[in-house]
Protein backbone atom coordinates (compact mmCIF):
# COMPACT_ATOMS: atom_id res chain seq x y z
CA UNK A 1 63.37 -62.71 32.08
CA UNK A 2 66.93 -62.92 30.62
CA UNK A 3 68.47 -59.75 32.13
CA UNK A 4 70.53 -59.77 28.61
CA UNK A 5 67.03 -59.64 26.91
CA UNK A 6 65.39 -57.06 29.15
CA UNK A 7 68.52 -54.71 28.57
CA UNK A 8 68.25 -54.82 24.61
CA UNK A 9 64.14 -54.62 24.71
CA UNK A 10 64.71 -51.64 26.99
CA UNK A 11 67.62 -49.77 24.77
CA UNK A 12 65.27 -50.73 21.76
CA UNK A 13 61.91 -48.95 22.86
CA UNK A 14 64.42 -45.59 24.19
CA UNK A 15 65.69 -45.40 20.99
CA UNK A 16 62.11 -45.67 19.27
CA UNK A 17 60.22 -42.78 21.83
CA UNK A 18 63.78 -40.88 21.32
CA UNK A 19 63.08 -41.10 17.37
CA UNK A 20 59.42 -39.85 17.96
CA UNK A 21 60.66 -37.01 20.12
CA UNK A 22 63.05 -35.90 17.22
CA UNK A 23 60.81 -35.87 14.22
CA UNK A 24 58.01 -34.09 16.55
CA UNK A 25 60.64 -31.14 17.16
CA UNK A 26 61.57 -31.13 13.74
CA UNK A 27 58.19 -30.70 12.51
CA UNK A 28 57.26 -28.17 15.23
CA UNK A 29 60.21 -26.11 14.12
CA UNK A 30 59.01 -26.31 10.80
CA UNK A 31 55.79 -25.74 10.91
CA UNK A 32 56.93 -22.46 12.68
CA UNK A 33 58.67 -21.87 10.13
CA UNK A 34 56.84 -21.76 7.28
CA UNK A 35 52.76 -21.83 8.41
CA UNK A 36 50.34 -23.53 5.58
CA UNK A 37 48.09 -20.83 3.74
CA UNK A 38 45.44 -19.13 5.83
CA UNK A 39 42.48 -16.84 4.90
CA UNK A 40 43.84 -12.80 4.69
CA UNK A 41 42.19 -10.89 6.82
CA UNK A 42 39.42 -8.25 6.13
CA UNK A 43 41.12 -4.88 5.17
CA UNK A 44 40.92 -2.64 8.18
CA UNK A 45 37.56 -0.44 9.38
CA UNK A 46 35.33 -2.43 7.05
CA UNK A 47 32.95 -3.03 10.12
CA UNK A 48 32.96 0.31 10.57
CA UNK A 49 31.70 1.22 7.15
CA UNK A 50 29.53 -1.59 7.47
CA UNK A 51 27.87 0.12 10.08
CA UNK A 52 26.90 3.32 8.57
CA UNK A 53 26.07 2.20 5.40
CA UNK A 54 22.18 2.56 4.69
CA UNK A 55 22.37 -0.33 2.40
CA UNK A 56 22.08 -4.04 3.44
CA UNK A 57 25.81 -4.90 3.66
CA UNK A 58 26.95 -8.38 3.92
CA UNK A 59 30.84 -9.81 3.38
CA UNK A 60 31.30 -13.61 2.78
CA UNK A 61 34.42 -15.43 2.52
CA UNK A 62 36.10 -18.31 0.10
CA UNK A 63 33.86 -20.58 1.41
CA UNK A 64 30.86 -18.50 1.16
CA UNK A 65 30.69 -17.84 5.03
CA UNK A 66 29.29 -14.76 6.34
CA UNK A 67 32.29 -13.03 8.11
CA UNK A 68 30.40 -9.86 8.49
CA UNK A 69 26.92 -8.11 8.42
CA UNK A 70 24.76 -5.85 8.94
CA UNK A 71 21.46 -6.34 11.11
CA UNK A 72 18.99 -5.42 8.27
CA UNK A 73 20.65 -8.43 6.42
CA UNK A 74 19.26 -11.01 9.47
CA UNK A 75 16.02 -8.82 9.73
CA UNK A 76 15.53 -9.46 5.97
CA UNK A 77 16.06 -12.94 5.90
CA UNK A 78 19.14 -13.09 3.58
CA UNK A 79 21.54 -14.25 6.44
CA UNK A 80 20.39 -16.88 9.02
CA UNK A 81 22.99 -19.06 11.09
CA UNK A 82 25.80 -17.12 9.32
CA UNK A 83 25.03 -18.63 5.83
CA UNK A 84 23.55 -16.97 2.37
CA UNK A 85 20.23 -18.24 2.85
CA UNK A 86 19.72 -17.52 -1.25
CA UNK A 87 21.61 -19.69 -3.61
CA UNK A 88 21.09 -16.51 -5.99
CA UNK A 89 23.31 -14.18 -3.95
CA UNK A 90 25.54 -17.02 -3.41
CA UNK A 91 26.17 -17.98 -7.48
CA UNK A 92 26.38 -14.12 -7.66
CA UNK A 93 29.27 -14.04 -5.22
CA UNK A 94 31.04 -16.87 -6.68
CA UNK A 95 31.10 -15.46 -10.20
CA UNK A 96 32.79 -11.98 -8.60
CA UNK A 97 35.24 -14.21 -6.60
CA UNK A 98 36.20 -16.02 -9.35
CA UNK A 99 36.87 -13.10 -12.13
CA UNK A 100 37.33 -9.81 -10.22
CA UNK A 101 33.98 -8.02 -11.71
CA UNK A 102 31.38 -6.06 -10.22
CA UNK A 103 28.11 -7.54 -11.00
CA UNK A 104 24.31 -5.88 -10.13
CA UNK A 105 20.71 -7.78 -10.63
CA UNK A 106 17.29 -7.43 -9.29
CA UNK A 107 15.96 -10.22 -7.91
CA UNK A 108 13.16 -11.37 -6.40
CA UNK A 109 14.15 -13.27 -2.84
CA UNK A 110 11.95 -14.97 -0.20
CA UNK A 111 11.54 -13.28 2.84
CA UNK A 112 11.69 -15.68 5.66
CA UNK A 113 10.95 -19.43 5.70
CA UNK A 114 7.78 -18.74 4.07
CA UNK A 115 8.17 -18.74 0.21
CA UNK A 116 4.93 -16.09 -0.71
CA UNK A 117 6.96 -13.34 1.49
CA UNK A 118 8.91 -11.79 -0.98
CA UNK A 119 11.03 -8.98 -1.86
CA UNK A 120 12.81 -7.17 -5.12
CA UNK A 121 16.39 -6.38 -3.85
CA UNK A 122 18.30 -4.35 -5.84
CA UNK A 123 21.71 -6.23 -5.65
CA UNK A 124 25.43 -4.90 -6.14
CA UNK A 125 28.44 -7.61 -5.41
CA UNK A 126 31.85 -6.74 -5.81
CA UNK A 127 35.68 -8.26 -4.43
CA UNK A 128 36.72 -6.76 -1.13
CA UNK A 129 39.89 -8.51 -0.64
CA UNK A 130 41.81 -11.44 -2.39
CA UNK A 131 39.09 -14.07 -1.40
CA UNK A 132 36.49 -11.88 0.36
CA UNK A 133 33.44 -10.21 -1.65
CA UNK A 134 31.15 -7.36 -0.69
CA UNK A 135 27.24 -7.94 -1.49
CA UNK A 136 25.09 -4.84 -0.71
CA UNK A 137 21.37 -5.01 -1.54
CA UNK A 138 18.67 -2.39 -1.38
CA UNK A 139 14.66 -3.00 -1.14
CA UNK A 140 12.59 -2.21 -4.32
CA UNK A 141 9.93 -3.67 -3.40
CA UNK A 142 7.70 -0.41 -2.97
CA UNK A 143 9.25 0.78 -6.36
CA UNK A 144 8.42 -1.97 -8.08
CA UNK A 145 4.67 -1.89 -6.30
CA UNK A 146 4.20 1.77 -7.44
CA UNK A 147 5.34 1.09 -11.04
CA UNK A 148 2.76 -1.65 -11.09
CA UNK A 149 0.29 0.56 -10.02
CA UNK A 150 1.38 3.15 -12.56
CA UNK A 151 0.87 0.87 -15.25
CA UNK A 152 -2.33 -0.33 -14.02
CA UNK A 153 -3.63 3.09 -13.43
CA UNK A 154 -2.59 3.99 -17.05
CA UNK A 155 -4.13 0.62 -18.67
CA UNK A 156 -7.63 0.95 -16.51
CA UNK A 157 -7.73 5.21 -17.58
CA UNK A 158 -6.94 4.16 -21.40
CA UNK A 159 -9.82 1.42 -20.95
CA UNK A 160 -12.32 3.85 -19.33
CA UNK A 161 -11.63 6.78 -21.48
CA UNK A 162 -12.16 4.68 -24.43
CA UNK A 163 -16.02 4.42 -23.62
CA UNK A 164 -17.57 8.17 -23.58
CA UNK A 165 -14.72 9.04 -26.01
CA UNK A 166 -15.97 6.24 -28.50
CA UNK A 167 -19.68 6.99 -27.55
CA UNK A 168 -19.62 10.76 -28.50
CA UNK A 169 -17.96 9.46 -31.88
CA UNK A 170 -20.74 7.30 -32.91
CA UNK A 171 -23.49 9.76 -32.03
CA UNK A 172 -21.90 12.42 -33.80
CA UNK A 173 -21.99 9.95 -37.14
CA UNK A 174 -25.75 9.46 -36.34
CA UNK A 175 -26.82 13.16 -35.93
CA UNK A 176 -24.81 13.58 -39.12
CA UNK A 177 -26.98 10.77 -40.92
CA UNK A 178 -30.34 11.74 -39.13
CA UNK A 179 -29.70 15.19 -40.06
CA UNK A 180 -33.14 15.59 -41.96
CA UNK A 181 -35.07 14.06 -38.61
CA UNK A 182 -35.26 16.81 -36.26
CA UNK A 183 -36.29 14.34 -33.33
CA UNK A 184 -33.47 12.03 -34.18
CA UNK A 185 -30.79 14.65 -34.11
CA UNK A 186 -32.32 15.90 -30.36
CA UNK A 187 -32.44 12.44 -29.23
CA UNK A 188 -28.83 11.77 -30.43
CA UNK A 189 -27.97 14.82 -29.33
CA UNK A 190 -29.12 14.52 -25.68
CA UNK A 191 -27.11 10.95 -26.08
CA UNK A 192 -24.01 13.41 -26.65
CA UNK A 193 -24.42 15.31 -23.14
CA UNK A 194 -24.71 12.37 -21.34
CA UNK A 195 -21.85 10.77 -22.25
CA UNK A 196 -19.79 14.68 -22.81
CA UNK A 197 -20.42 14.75 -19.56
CA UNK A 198 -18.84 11.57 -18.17
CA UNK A 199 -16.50 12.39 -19.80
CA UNK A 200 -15.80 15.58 -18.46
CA UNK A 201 -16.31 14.11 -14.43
CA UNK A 202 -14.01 11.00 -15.39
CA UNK A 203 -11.10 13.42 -16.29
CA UNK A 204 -11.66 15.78 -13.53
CA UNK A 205 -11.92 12.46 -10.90
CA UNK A 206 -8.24 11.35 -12.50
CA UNK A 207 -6.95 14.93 -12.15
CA UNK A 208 -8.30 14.97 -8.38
CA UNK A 209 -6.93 11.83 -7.73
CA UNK A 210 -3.64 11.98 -9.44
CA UNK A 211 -3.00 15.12 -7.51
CA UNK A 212 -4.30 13.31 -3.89
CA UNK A 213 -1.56 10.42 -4.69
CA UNK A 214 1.31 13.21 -5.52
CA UNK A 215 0.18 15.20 -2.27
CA UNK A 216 0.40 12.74 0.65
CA UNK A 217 -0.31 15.79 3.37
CA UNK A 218 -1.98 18.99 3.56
CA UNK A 219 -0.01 22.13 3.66
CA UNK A 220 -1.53 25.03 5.74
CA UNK A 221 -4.81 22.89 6.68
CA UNK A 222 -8.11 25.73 7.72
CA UNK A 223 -10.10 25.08 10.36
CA UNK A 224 -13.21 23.63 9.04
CA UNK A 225 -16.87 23.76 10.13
CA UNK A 226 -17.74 19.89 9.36
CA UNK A 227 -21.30 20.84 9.45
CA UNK A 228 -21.38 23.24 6.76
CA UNK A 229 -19.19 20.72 4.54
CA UNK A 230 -21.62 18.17 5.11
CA UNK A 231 -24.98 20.49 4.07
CA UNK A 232 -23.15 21.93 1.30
CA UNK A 233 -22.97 17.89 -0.01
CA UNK A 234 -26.28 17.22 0.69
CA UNK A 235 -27.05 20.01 -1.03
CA UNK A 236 -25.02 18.80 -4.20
CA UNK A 237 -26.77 15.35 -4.68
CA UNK A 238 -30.45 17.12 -3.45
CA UNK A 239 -31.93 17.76 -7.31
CA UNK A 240 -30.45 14.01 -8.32
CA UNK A 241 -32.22 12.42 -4.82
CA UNK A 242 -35.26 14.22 -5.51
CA UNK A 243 -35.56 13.12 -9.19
CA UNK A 244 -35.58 9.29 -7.78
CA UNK A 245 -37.65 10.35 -4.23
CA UNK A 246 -35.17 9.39 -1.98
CA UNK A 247 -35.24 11.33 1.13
CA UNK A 248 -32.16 12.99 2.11
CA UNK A 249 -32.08 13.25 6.26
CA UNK A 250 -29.45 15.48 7.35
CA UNK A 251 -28.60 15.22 11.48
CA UNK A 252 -25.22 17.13 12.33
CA UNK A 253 -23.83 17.71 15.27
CA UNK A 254 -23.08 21.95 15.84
CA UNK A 255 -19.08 22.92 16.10
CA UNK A 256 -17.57 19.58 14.65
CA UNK A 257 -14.22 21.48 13.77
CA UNK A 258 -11.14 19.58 11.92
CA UNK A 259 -8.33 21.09 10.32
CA UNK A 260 -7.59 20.70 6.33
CA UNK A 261 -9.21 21.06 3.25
CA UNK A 262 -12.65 22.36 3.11
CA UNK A 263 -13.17 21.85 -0.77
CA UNK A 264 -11.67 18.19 -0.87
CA UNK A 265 -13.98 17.10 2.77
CA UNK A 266 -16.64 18.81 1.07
CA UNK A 267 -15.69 16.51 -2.31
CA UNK A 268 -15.51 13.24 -0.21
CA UNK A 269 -18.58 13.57 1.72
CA UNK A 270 -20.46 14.70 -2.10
CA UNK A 271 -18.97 11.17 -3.57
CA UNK A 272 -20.57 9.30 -0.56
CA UNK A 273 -23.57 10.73 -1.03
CA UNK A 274 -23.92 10.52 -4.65
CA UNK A 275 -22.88 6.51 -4.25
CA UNK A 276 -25.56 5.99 -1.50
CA UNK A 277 -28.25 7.68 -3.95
CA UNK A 278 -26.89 5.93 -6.89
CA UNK A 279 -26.96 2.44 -5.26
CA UNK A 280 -30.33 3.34 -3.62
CA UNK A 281 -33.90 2.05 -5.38
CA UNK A 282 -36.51 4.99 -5.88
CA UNK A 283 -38.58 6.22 -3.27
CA UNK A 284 -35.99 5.25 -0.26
CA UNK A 285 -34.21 7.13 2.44
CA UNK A 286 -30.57 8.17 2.54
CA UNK A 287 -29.53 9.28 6.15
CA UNK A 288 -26.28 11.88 6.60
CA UNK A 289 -24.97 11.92 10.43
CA UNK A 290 -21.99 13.93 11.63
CA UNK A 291 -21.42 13.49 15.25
CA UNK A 292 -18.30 13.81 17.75
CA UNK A 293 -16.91 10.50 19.63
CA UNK A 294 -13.88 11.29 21.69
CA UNK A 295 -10.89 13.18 19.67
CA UNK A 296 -12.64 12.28 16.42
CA UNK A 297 -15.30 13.56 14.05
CA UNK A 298 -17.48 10.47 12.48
CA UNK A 299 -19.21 11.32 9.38
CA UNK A 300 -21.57 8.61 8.55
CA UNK A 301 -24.02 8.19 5.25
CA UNK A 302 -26.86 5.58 4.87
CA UNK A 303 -28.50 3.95 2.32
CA UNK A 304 -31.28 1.25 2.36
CA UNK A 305 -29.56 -0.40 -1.10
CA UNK A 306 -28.30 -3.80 -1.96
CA UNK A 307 -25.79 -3.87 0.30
CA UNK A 308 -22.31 -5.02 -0.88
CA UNK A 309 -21.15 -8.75 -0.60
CA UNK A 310 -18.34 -9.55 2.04
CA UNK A 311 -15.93 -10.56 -0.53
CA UNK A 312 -16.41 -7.16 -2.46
CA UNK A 313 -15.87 -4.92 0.67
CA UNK A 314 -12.21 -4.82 1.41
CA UNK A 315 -11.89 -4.07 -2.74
CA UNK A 316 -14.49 -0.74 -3.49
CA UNK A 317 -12.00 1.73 -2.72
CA UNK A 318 -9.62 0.32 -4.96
CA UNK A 319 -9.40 2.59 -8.13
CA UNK A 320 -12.03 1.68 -10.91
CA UNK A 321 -13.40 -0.94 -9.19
CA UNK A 322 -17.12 -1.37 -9.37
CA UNK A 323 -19.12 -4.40 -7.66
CA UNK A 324 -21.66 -3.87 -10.21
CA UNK A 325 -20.45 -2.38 -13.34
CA UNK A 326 -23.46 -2.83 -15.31
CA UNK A 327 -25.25 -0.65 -12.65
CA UNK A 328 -22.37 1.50 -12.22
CA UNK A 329 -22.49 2.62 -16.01
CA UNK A 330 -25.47 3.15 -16.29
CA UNK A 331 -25.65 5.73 -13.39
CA UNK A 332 -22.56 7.57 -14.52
CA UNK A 333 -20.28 6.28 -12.55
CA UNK A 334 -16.38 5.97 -12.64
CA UNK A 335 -15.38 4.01 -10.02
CA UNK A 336 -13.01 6.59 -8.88
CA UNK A 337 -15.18 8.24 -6.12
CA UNK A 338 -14.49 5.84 -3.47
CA UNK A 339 -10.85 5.90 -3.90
CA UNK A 340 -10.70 10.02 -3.65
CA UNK A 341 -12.56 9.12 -0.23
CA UNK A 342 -10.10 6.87 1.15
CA UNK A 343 -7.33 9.51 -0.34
CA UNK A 344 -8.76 12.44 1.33
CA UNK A 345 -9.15 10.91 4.68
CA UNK A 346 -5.82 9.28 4.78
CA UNK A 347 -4.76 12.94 3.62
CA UNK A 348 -6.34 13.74 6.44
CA UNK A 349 -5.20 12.03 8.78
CA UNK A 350 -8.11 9.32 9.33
CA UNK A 351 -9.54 6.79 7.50
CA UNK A 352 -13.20 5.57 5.46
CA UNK A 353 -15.10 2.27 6.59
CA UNK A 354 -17.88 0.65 5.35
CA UNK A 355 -20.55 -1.92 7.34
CA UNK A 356 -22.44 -3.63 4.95
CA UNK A 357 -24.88 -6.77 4.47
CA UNK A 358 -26.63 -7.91 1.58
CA UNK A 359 -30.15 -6.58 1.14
CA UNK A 360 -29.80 -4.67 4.46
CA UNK A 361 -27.84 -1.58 2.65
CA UNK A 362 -24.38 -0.48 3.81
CA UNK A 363 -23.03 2.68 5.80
CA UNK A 364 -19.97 4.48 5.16
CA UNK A 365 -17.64 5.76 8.13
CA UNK A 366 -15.07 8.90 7.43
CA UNK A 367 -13.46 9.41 10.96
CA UNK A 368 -11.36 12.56 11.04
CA UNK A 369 -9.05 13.63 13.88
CA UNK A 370 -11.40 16.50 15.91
CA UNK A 371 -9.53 20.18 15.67
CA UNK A 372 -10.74 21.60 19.43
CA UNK A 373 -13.47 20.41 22.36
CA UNK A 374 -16.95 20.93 21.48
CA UNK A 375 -18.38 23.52 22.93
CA UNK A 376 -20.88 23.93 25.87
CA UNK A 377 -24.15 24.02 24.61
CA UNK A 378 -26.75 25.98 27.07
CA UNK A 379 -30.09 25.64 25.10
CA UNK A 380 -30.71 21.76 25.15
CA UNK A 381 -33.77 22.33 22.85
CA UNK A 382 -31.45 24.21 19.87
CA UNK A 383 -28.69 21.51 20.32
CA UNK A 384 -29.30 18.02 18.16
CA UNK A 385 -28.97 15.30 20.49
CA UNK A 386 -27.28 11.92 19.74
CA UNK A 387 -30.41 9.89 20.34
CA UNK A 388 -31.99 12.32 17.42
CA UNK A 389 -28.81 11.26 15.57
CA UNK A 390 -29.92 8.09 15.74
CA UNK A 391 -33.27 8.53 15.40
CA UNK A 392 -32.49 9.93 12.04
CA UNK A 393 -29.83 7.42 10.96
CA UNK A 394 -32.98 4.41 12.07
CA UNK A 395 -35.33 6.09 9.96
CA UNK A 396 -33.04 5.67 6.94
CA UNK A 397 -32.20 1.74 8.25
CA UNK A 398 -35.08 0.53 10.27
CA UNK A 399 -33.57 -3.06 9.83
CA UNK A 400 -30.24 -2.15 11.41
């Protein structure tokens, strides 16, 4: 190569890296100078409220990015992969970015990936800083669950009270215009106490019930004698049993102890009773066991009825529900008793089964929690064995 050449392609390329060096200092110094807009940072000890806060806290940025948390947020499902997973929480915290206000709403969120897990979160956004905003949420789902139930409760008492109440009214026209029949008004009459008297057992089931719900424990529980409870419920349903021929057998176990209420364990075991007979045809055999398995008193009734479809089971201790309603009405009933069962028991401290098949009858379980050992017994022939137990409880189910 020409050397004159080489010497002016040389001088040429210096002078183009020394240009690139220049402008690359230049614009180093300047961007040290005067650094392009950046996000403000969170004001200081925000985590630390954060923290404390019983609330679900959660702060998001400009661009809607989770910059901070709490873990009830994650366990929730409102925050996954530090993102809003709701676009309802994000439009909320868009609209507070965007003019300064404090906003609230209820809504209704998915809980998970799984769209039928829901929750009602109470919902509070607000600005933290120029670009940040604050979102705290609280669960109402329970509230909102006991409301419902409330208004339920209200519309199915309205519905049932309407009934007797309606009843009485149209009897008391007819006595007025059979007045001059002396066998009319009697008949009418007799119509009256009936239905008085549903009446009066409806109201006194909501008022026992009402005051189970407000009373979740017992205060001051007794010691109670679970056999006596059971007899004195027997004893309660005997005249209606006997009027229909069903055969009451009683086998109870002596010194079953549990501590609580004797009056409510006494109502409980009366409303199983009373539904076994009820549900029972004429002539049959209810059987009443109380026995000790472990730390827990099982009180068990029998009946040789209908038995209760599979469907129905997990629903008859809901309040007023009735798997035959016809039936159910025409024996009295409210479809309340069940419910004070499973009230009591939980109450309690235990719990209320039931094992039924169709046209094999059904047995109710009440386990309580047992109050002391039972004690040695030194006279095997006084002491009812559990093979008499069941002995008793076959004779009232052969089938089983």
């Amino acid at each position: 190569m020409d050397p004159t050449l080489a010497a002016t392609l040389g001088g040429a390329v210096g002078l183009v890296i020394g240009a690139v060096a220049v402008v690359a200092s230049r614009w180093s110094e300047r961007s040290g100078e005067e650094p392009g807009p950046t996000e403000p940072p969170l004001p200081r000890g925000v985590g630390d409220v954060l923290s404390v806060l019983r609330s679900i806290a959660v702060v998001v940025d400009a661009t809607d990015a989770v910059v901070n948390t709490s873990a009830s947020a994650v366990s929730y499902g409102l925050v996954r992969h530090g993102e809003l997973v709701h676009h309802e929480l994000r439009h909320l915290a868009r609209q507070v970015r965007r003019d300064g206000k404090i906003r609230e709403a209820e809504l209704d969120l998915t809980r998970g990936p799984h769209a039928e897990a829901s929750v009602v979160m109470r919902v509070r956004v607000a600005p933290l800083a120029v670009s940040h905003v604050l979102i705290l949420a609280e669960d109402h789902t329970q509230a909102r669950r006991v409301e419902e139930v409330r208004r339920d409760f209200v519309a199915n008492v309205s519905h049932e009270l309407k009934t007797p109440v309606g009843g009485i009214s149209l009897l008391a026209e007819a006595v007025l215009d059979a007045k001059g029949d002396p066998e009319a008004v009697e008949r009418f009459a007799q119509r009256i106490l009936v239905e008085s008297t549903r009446l009066t057992r409806l109201v006194q089931e909501i008022v026992d019930l009402s005051r189970l719900q407000v009373a979740d424990t017992l205060h001051e529980p007794d010691l109670v004698d679970v056999g006596a409870v059971v007899t004195e419920a027997v004893d309660r349903v005997r005249v209606a049993a006997e009027a229909r021929t069903i055969d009451l057998t009683l086998v109870a176990e002596d010194g079953l102890r549990v501590f609580g209420d004797r009056d409510l364990l006494t109502t409980a075991v009366t409303n199983l009773v009373t539904n076994a007979v009820s549900y029972s045809e004429d002539g049959t055999r209810v059987g009443i066991g109380a026995r000790r398995a472990r730390d827990a008193v099982h009180v068990t009734v029998t009946d040789q009825g209908e038995g209760i479809p599979a469907a129905e089971q997990e629903r008859i201790f809901e309040r007023f529900y009735r798997v035959d309603a016809a039936r159910s009405r025409a024996t009295g009933g409210t479809g309340l008793g069940l419910a004070i069962v499973k009230h009591i028991a939980n109450n309690h401290g235990g719990e209320v089964s039931v094992w039924s098949q169709e046209g094999r009858g059904s047995t109710f379980t009440m386990t309580l929690p047992a109050a002391a050992v039972r004690p040695r017994v030194t006279d095997d022939a006084d002491q009812p064995s559990a093979a008499s137990e069941e002995r008793a409880l076959h004779d009232a189910h052969p089938d089983r």
